[in-house]
Protein backbone atom coordinates (compact mmCIF):
# COMPACT_ATOMS: atom_id res chain seq x y z
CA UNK A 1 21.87 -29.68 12.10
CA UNK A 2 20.19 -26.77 13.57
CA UNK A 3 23.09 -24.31 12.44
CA UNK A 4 22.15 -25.75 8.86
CA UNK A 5 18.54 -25.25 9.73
CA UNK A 6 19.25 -21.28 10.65
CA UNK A 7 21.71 -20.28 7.36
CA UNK A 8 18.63 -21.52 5.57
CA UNK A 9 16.44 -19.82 7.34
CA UNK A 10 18.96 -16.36 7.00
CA UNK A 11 18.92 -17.37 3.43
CA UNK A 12 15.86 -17.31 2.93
CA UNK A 13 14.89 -13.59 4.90
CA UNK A 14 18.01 -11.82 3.02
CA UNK A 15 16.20 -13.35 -0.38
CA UNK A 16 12.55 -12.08 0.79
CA UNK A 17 14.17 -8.81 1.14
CA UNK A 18 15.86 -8.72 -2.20
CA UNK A 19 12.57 -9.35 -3.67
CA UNK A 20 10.78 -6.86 -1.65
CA UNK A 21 13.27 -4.51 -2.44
CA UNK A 22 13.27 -5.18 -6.51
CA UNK A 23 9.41 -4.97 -6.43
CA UNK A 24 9.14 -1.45 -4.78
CA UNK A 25 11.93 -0.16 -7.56
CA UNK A 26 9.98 -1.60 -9.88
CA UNK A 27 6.70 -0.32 -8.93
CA UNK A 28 8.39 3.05 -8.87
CA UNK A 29 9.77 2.58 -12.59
CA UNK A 30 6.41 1.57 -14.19
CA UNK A 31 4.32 4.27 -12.24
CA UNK A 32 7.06 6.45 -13.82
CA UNK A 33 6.50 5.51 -17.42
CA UNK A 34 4.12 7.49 -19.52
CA UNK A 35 0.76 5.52 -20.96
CA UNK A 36 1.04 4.46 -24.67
CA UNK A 37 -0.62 6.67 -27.11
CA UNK A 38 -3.91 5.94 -28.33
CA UNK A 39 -4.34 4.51 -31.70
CA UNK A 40 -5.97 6.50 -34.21
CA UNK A 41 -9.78 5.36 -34.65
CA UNK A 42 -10.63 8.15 -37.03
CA UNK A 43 -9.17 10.00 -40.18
CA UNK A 44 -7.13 8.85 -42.85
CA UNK A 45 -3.58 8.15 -41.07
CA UNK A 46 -3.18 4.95 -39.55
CA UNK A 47 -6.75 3.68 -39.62
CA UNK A 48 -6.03 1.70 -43.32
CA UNK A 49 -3.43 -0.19 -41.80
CA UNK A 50 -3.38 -3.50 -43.76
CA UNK A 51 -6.35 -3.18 -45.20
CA UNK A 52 -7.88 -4.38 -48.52
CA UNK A 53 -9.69 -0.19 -49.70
């Protein structure tokens, strides 16, 4: 039982890793993309967007 008790626990480290691993790359992608543009909030192009005028 204790062998059991350690591939779990081996398991369970490598797994922890993975996910420490995937969540620095993916820290690293998102700082990497660029910010959405604004929406327009004055002028005539794309501030009538489905609107009744």
């Amino acid at each position: 039982m204790p062998s059991l008790w350690m591939a779990a626990c081996y398991s369970l480290t490598v797994f922890k890793d993975a996910l420490d691993s995937q969540a620095a790359h993916i820290s690293a992608l998102m700082e990497g993309v660029a910010q959405a543009p604004q929406l327009a909030t004055s002028g005539s192009v794309g501030t009538q967007i489905n609107t009744t005028v």
